[in-house]
C-alpha atoms as a PDB file:
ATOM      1  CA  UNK A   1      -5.062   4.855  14.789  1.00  0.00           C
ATOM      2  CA  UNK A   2      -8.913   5.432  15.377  1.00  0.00           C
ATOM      3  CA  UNK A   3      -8.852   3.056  18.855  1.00  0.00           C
ATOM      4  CA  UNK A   4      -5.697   4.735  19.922  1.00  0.00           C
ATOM      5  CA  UNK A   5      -6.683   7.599  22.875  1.00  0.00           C
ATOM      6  CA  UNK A   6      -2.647   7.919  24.393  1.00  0.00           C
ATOM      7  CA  UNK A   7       0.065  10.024  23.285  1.00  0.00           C
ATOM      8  CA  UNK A   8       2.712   6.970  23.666  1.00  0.00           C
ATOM      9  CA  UNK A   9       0.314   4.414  22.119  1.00  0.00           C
ATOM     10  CA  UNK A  10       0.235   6.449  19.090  1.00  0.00           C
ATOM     11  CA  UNK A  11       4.012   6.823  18.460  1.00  0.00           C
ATOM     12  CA  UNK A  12       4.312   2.846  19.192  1.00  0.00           C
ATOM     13  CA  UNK A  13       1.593   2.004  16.965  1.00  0.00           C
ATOM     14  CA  UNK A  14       3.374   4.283  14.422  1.00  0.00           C
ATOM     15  CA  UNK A  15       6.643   2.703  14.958  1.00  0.00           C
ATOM     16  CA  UNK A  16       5.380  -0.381  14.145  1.00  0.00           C
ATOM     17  CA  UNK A  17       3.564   0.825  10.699  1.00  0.00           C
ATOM     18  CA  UNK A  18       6.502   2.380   9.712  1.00  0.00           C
ATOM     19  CA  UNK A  19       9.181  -0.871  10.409  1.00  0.00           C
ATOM     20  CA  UNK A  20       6.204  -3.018   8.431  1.00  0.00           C
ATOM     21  CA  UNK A  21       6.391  -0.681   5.654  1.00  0.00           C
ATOM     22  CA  UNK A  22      10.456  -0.596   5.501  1.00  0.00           C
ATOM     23  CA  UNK A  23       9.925  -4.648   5.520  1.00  0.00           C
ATOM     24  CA  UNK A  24       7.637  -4.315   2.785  1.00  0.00           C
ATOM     25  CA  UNK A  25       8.897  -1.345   0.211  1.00  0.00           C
ATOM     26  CA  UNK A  26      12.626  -2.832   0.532  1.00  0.00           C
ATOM     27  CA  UNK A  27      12.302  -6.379  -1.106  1.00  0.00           C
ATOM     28  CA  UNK A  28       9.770  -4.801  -3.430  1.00  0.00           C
ATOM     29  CA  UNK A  29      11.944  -2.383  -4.736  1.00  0.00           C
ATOM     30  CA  UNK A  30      14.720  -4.975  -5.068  1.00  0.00           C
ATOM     31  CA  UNK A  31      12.842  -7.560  -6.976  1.00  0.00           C
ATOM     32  CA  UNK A  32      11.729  -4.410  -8.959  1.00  0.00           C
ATOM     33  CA  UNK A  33      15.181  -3.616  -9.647  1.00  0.00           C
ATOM     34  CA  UNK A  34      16.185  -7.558 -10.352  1.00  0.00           C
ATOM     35  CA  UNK A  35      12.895  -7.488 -12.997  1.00  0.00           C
ATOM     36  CA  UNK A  36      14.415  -4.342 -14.698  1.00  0.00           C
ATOM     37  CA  UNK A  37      17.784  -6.080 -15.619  1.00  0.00           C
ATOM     38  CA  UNK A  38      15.804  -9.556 -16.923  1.00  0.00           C
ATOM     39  CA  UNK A  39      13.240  -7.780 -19.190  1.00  0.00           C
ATOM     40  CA  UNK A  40      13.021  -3.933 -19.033  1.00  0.00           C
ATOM     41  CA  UNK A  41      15.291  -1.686 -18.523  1.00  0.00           C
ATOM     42  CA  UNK A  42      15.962  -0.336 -14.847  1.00  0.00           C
ATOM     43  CA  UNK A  43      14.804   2.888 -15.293  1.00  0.00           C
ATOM     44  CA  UNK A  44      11.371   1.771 -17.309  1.00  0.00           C
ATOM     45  CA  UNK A  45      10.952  -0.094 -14.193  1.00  0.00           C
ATOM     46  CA  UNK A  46      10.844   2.464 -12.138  1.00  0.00           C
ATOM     47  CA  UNK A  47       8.639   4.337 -14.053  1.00  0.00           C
ATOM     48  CA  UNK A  48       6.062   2.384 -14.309  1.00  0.00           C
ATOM     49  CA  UNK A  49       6.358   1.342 -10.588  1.00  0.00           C
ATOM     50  CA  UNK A  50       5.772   5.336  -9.888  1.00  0.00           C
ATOM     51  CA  UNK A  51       2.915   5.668 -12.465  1.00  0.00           C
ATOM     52  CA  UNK A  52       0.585   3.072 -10.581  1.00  0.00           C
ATOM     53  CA  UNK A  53       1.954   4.347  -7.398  1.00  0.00           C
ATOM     54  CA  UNK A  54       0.617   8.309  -8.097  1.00  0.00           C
ATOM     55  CA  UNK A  55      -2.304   6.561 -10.048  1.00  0.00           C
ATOM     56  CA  UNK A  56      -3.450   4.480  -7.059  1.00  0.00           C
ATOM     57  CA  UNK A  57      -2.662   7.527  -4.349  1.00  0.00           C
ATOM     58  CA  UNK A  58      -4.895   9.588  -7.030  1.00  0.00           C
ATOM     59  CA  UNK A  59      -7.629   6.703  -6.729  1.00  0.00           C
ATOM     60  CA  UNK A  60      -7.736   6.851  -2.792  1.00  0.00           C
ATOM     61  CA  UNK A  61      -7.678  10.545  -2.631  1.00  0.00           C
ATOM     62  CA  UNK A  62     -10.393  10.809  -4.666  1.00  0.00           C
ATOM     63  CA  UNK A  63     -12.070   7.927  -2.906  1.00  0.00           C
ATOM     64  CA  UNK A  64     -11.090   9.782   0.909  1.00  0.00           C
ATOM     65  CA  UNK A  65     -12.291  13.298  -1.057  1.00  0.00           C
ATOM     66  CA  UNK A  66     -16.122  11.938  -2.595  1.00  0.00           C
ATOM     67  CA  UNK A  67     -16.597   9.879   1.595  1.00  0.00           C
ATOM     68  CA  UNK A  68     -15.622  12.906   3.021  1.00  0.00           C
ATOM     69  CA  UNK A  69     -18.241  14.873   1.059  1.00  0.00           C
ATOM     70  CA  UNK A  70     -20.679  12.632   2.537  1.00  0.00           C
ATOM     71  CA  UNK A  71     -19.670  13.363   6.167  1.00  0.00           C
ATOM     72  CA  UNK A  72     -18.580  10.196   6.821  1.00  0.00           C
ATOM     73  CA  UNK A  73     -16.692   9.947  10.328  1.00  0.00           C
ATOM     74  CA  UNK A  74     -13.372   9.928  10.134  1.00  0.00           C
ATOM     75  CA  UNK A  75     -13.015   6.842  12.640  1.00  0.00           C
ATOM     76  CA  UNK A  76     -15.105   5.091  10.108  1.00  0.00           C
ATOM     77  CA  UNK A  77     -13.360   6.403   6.879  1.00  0.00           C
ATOM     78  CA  UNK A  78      -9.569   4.907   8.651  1.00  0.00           C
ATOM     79  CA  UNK A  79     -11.173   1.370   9.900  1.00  0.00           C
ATOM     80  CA  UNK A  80     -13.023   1.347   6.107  1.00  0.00           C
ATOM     81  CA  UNK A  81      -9.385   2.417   4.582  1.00  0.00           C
ATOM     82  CA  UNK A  82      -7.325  -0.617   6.973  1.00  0.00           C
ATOM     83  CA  UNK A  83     -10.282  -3.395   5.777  1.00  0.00           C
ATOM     84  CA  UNK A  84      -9.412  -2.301   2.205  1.00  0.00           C
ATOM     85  CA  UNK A  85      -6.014  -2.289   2.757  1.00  0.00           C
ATOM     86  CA  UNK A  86      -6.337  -5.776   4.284  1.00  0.00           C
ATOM     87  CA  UNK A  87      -8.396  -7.446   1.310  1.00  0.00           C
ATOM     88  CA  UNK A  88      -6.315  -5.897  -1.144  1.00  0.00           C
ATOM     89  CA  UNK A  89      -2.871  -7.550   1.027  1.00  0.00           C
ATOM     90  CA  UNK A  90      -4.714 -10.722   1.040  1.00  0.00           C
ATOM     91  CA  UNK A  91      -5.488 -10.925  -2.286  1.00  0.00           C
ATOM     92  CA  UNK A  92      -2.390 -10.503  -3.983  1.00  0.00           C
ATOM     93  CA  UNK A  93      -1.372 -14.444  -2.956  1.00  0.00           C
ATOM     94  CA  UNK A  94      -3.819 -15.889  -4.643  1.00  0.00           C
ATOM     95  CA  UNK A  95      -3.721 -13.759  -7.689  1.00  0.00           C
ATOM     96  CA  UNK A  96       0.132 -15.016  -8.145  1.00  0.00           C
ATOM     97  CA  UNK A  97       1.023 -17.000 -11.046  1.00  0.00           C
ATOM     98  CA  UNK A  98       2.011 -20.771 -10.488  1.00  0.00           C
ATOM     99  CA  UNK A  99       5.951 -20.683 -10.835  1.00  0.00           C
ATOM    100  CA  UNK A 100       5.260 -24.081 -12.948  1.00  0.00           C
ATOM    101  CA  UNK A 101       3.988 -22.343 -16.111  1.00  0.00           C
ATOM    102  CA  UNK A 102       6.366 -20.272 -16.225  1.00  0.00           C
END
């Protein structure tokens, strides 16, 4: 959202974010749900799922609050926040387990 200078750009590029998300929360939340009735119980599963979410929005908040405090630019702070975002997406593959040991 930092590059984006137009009204209409904006709502597109939100749009977008928003479907991406919906494409992403949906399955997770299933599989979380399909996990809860193997091991856990559903409910347990959704607790934890909430605890890291709240724990990780805590993290960035804090993170946002201490760059902030530095008077970072904001531009920079969002493009820093996406590349983090990014790694942390790109990541998660590898750190998968092979299916075979399972």
């Amino acid at each position: 959202m930092s590059f984006v200078k137009t009204l209409p750009l904006a709502f597109v590029l939100m749009a977008f974010v928003g479907i991406c998300s919906g494409f992403f929360v949906v399955p997770l939340d299933a599989l979380l749900q399909k996990q809860g009735e193997d091991g856990v119980d559903v409910g347990s599963a959704v607790a934890i799922q909430n605890l890291f979410e709240n724990s990780s929005m805590l993290a960035l908040v804090t993170g946002y609050t201490a760059v902030s405090f530095m008077r970072v630019p904001v531009n920079d702070i969002a493009v820093g926040f996406g590349l983090f975002l990014a790694m942390s997406m790109g990541a998660l593959p590898m750190m998968r387990r092979n299916p075979a040991t399972r």
